[in-house]
PDB file of N, CA and C in Angstrom:
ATOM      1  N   UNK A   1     125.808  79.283  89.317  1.00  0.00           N
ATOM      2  CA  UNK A   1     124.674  80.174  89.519  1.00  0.00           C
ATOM      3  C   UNK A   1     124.479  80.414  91.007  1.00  0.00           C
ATOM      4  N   UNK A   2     124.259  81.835  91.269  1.00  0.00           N
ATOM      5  CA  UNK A   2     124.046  82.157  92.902  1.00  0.00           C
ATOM      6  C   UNK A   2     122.545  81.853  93.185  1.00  0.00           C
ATOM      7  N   UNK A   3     121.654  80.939  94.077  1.00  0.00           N
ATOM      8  CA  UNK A   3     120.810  80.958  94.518  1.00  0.00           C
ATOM      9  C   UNK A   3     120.248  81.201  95.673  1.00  0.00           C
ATOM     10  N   UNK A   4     121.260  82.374  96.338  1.00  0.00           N
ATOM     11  CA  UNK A   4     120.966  83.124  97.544  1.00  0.00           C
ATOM     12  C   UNK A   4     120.055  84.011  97.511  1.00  0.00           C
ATOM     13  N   UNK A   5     118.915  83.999  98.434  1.00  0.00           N
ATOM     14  CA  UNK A   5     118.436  85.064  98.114  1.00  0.00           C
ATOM     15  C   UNK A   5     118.655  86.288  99.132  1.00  0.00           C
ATOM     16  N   UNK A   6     119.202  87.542  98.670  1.00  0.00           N
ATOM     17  CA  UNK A   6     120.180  88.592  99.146  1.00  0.00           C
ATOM     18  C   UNK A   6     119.200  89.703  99.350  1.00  0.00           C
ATOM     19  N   UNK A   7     119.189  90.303 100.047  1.00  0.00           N
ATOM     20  CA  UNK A   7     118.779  91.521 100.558  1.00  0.00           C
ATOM     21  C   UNK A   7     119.179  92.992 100.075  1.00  0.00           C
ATOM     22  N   UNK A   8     118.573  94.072  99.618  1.00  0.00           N
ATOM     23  CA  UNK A   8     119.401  95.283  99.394  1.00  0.00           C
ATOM     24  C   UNK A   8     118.985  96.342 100.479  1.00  0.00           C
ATOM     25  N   UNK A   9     117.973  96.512 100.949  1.00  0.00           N
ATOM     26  CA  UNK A   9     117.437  97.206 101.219  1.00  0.00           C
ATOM     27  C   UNK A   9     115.970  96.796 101.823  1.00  0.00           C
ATOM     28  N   UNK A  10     115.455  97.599 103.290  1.00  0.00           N
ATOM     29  CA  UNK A  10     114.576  97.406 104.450  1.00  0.00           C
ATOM     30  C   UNK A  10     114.011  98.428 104.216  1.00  0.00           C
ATOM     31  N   UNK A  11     112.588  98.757 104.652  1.00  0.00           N
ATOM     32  CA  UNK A  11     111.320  99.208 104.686  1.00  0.00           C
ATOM     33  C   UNK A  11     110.279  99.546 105.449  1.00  0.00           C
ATOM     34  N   UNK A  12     109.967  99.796 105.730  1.00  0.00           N
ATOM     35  CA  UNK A  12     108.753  99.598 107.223  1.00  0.00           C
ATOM     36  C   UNK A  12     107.777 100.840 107.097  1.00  0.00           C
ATOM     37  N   UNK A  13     106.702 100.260 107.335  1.00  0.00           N
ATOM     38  CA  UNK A  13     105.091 101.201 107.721  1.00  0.00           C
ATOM     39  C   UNK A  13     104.596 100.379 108.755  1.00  0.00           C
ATOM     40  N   UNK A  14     103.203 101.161 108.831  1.00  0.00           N
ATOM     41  CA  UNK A  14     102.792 100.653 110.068  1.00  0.00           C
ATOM     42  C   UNK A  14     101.953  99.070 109.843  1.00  0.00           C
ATOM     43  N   UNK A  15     101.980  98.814 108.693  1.00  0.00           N
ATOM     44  CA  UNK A  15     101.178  97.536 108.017  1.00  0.00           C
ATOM     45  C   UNK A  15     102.229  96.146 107.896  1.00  0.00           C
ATOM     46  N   UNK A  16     103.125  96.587 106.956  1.00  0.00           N
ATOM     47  CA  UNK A  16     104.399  95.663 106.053  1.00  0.00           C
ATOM     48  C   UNK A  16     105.880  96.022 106.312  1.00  0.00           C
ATOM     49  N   UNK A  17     106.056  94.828 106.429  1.00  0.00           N
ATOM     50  CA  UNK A  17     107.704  94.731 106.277  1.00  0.00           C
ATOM     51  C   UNK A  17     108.137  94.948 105.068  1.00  0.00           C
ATOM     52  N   UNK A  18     109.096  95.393 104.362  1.00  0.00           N
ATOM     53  CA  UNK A  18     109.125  95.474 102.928  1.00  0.00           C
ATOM     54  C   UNK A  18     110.993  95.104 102.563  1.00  0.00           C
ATOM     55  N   UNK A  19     111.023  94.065 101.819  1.00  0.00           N
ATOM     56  CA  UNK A  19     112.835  93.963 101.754  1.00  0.00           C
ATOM     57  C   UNK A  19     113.063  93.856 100.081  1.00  0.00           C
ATOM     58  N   UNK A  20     113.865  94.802  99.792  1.00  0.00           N
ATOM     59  CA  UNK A  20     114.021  94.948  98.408  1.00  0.00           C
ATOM     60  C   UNK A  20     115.218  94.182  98.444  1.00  0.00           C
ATOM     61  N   UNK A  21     114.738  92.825  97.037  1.00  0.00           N
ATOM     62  CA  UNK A  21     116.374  91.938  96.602  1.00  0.00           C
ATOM     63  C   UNK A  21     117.231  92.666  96.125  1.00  0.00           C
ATOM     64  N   UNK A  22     118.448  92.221  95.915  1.00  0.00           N
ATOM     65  CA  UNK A  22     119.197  92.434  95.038  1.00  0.00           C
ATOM     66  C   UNK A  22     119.134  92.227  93.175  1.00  0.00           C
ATOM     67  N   UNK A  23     118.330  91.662  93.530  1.00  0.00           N
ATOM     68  CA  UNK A  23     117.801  91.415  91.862  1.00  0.00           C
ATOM     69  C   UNK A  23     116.539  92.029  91.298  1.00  0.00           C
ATOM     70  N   UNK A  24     115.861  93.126  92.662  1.00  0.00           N
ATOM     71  CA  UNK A  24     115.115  94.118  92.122  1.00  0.00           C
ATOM     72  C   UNK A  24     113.983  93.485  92.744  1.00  0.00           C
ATOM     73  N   UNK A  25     113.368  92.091  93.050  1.00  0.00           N
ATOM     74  CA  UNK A  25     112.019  91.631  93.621  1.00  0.00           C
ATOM     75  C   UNK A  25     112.165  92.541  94.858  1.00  0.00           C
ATOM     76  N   UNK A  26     110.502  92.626  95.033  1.00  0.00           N
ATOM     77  CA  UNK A  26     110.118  93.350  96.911  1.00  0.00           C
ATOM     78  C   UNK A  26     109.642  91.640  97.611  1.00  0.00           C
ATOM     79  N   UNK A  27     109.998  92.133  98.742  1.00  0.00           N
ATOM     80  CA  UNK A  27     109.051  91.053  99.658  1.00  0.00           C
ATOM     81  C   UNK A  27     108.501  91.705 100.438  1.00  0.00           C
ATOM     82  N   UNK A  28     106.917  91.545 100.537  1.00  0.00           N
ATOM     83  CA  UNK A  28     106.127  92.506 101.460  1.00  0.00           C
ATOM     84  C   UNK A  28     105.604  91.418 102.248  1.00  0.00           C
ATOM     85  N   UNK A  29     105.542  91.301 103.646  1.00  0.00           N
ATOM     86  CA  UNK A  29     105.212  90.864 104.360  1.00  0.00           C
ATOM     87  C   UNK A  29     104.346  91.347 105.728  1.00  0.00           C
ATOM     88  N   UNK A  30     103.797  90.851 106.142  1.00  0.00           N
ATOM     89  CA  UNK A  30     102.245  92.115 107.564  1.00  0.00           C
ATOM     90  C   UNK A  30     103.236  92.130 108.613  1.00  0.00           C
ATOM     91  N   UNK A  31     103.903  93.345 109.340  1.00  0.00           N
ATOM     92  CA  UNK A  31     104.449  93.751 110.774  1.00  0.00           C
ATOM     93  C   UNK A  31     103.601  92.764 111.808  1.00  0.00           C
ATOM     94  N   UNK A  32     102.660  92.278 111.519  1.00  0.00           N
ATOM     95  CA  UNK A  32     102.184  91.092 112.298  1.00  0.00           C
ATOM     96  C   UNK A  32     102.712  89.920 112.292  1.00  0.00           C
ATOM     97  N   UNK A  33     103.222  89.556 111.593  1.00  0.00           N
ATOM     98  CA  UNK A  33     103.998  88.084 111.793  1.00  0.00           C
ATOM     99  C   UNK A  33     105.089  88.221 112.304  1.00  0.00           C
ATOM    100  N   UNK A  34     105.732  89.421 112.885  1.00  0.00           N
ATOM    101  CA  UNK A  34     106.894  90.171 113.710  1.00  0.00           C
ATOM    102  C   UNK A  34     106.455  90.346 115.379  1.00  0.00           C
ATOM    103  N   UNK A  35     106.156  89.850 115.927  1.00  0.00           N
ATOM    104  CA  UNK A  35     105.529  90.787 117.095  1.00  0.00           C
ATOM    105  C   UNK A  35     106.543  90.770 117.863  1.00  0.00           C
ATOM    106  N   UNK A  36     108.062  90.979 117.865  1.00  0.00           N
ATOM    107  CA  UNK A  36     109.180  90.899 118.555  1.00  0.00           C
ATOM    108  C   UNK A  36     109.308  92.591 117.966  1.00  0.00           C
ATOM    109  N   UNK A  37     108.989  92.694 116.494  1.00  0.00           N
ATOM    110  CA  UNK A  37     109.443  94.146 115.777  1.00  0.00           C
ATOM    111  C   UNK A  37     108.001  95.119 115.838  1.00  0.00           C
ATOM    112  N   UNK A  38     106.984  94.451 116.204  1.00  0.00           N
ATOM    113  CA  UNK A  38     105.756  95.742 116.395  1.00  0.00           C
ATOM    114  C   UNK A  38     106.106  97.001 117.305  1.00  0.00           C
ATOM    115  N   UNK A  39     106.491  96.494 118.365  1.00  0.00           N
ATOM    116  CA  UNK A  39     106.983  97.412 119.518  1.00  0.00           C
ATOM    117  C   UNK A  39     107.788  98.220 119.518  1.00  0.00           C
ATOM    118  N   UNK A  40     108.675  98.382 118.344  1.00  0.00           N
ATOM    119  CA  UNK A  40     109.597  98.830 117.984  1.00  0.00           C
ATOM    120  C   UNK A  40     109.413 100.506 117.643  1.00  0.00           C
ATOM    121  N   UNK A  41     110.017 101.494 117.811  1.00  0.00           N
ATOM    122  CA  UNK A  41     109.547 102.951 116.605  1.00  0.00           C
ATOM    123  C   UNK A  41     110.446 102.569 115.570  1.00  0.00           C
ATOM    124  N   UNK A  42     109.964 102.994 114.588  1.00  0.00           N
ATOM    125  CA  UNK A  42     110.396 103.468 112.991  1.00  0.00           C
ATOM    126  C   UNK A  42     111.882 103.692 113.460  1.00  0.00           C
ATOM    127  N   UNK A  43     112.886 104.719 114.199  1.00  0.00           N
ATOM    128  CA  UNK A  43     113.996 104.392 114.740  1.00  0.00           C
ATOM    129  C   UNK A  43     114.739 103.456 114.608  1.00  0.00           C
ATOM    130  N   UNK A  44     114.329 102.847 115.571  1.00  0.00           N
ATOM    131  CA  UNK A  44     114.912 101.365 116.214  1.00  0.00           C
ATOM    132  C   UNK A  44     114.800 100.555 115.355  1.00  0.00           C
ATOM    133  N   UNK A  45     113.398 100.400 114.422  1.00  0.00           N
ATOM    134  CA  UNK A  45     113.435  99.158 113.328  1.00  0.00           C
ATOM    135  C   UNK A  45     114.540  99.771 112.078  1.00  0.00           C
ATOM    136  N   UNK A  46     114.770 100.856 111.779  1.00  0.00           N
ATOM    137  CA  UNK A  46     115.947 101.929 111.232  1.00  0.00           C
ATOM    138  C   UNK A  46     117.467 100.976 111.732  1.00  0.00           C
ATOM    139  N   UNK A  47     117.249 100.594 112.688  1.00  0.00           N
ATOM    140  CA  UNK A  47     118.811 100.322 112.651  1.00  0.00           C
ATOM    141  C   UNK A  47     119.274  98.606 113.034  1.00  0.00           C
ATOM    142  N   UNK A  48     118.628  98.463 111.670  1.00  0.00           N
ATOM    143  CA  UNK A  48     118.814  96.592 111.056  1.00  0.00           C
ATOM    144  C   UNK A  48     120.696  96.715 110.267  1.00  0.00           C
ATOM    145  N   UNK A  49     121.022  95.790 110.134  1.00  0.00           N
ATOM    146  CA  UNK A  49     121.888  95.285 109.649  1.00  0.00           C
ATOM    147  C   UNK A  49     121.530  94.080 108.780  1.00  0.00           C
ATOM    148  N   UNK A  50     122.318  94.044 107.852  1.00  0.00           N
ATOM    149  CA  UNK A  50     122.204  92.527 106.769  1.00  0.00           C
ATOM    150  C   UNK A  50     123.459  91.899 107.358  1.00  0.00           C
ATOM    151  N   UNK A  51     123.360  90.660 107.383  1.00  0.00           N
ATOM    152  CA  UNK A  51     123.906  89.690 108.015  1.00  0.00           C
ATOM    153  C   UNK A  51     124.117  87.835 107.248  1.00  0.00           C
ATOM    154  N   UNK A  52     125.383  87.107 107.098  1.00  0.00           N
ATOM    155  CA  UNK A  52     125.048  86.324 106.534  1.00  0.00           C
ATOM    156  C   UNK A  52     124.981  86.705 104.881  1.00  0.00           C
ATOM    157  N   UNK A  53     125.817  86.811 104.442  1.00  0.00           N
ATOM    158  CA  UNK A  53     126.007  87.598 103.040  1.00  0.00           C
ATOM    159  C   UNK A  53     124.626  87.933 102.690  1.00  0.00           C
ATOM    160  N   UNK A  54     123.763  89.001 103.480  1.00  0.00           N
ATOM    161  CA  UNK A  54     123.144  89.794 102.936  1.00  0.00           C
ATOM    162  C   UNK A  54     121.780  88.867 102.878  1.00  0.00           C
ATOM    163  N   UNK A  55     121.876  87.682 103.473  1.00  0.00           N
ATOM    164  CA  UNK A  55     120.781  86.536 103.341  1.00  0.00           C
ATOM    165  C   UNK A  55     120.050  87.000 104.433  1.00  0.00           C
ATOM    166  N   UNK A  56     120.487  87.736 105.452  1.00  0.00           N
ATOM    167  CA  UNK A  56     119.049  87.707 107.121  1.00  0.00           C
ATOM    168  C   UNK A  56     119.534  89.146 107.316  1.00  0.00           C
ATOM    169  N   UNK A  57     118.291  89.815 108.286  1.00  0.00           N
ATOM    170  CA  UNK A  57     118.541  90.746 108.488  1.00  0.00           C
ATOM    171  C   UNK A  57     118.159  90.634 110.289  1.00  0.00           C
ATOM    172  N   UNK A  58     119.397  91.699 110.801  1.00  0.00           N
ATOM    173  CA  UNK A  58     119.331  91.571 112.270  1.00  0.00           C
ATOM    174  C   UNK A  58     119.203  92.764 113.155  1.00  0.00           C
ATOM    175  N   UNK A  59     118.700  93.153 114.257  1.00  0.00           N
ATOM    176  CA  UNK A  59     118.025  94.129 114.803  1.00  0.00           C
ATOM    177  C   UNK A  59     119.534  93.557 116.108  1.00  0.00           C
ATOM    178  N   UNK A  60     120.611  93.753 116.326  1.00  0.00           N
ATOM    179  CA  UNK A  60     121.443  93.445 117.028  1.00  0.00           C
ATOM    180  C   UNK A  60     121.098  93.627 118.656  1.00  0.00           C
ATOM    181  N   UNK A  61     120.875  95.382 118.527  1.00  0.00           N
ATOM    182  CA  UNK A  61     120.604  96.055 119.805  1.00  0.00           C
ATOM    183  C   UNK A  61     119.203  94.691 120.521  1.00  0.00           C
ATOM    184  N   UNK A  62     118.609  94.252 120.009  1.00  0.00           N
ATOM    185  CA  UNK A  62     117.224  93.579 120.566  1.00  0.00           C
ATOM    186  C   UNK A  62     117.458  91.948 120.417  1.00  0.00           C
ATOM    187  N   UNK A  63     118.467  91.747 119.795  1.00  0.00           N
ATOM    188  CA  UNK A  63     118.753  90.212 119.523  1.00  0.00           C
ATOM    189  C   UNK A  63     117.676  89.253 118.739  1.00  0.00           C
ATOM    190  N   UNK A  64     117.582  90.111 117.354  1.00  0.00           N
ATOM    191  CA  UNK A  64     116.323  89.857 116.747  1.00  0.00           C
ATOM    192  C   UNK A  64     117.049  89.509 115.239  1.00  0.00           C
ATOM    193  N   UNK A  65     117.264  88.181 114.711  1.00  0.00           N
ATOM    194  CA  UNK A  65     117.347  88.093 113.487  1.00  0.00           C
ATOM    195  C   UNK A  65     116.339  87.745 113.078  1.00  0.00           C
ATOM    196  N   UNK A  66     116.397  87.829 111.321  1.00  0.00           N
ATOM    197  CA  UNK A  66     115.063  87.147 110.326  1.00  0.00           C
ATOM    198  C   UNK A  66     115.990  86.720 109.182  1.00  0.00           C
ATOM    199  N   UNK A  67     115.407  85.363 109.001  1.00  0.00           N
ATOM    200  CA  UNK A  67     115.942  85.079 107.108  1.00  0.00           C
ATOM    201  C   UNK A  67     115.003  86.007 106.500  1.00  0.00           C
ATOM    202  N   UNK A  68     115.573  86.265 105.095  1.00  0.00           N
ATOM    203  CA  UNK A  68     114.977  86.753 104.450  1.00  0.00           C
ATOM    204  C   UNK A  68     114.313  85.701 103.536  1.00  0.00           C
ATOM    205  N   UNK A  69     114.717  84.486 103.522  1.00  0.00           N
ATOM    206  CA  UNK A  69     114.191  83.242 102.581  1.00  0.00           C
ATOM    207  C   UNK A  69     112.908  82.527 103.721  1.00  0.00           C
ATOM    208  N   UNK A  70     112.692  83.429 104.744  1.00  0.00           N
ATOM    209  CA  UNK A  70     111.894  82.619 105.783  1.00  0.00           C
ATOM    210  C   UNK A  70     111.016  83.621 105.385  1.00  0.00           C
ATOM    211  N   UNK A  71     110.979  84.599 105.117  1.00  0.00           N
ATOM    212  CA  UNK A  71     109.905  85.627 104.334  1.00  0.00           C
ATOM    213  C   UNK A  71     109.207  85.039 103.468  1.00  0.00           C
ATOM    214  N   UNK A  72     109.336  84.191 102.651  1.00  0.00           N
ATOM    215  CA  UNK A  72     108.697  83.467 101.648  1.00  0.00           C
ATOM    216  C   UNK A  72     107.990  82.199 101.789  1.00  0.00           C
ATOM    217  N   UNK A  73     108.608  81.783 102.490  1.00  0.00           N
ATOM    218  CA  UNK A  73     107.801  80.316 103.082  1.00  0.00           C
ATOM    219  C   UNK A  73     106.952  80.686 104.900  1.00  0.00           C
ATOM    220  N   UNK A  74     107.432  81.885 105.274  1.00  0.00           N
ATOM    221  CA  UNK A  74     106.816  81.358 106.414  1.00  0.00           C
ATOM    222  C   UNK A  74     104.986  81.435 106.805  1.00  0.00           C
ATOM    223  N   UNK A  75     104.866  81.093 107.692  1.00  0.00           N
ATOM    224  CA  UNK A  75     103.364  81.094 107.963  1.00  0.00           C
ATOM    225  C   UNK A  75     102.951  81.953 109.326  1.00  0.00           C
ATOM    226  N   UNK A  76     102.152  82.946 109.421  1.00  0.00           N
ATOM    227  CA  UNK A  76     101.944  83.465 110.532  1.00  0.00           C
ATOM    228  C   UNK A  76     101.790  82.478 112.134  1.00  0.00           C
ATOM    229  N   UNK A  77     102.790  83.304 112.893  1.00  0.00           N
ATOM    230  CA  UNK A  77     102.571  82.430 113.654  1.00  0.00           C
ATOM    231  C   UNK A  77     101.392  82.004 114.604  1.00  0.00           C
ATOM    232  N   UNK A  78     100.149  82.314 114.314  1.00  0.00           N
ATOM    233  CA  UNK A  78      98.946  82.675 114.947  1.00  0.00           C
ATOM    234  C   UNK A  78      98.453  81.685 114.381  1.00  0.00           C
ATOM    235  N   UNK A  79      98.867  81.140 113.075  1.00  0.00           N
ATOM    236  CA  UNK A  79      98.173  80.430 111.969  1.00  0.00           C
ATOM    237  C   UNK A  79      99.006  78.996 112.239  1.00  0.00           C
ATOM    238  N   UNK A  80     100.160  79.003 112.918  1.00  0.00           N
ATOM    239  CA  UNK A  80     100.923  77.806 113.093  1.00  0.00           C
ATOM    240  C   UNK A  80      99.905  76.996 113.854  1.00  0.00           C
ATOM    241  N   UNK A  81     100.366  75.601 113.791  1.00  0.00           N
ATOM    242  CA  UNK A  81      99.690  74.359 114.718  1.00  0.00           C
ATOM    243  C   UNK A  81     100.506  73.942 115.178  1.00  0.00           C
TER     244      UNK A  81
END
């Protein structure tokens, strides 16, 4: 059984990150827990790559990866201790 969780497809408004699985789940997450990707235009956040069989997604030009399994567990970092 594969328990990767894989990426198909990226998203973006001015609120949420949005990453559609491969198995059809969304992960919506607040452009606030990004503040490396706020600064970004719609463009630039446009030209991600999946990386890591499809497990992280990476913003190359800016040297910006993300798990996509860190989408699910993570905690804002404002909210970290």
């Amino acid at each position: 059984m594969n328990t990767l969780i894989k990426g198909k497809a990226v998203h973006f408004d001015d609120q949420y990150l949005r990453v559609e699985l491969e198995d059809g789940r969304i992960i919506l997450t607040p452009m606030s827990w990004y503040k490396e990707l706020q600064n970004l235009s719609l463009v630039q956040l446009q030209q991600y790559q999946f990386i890591c069989q499809n497990t992280g997604i990476e913003w190359s030009e800016f040297d910006y990866q993300l798990s996509i399994e860190s989408m699910l567990i993570a905690v804002p970092q404002k909210m970290a201790a």
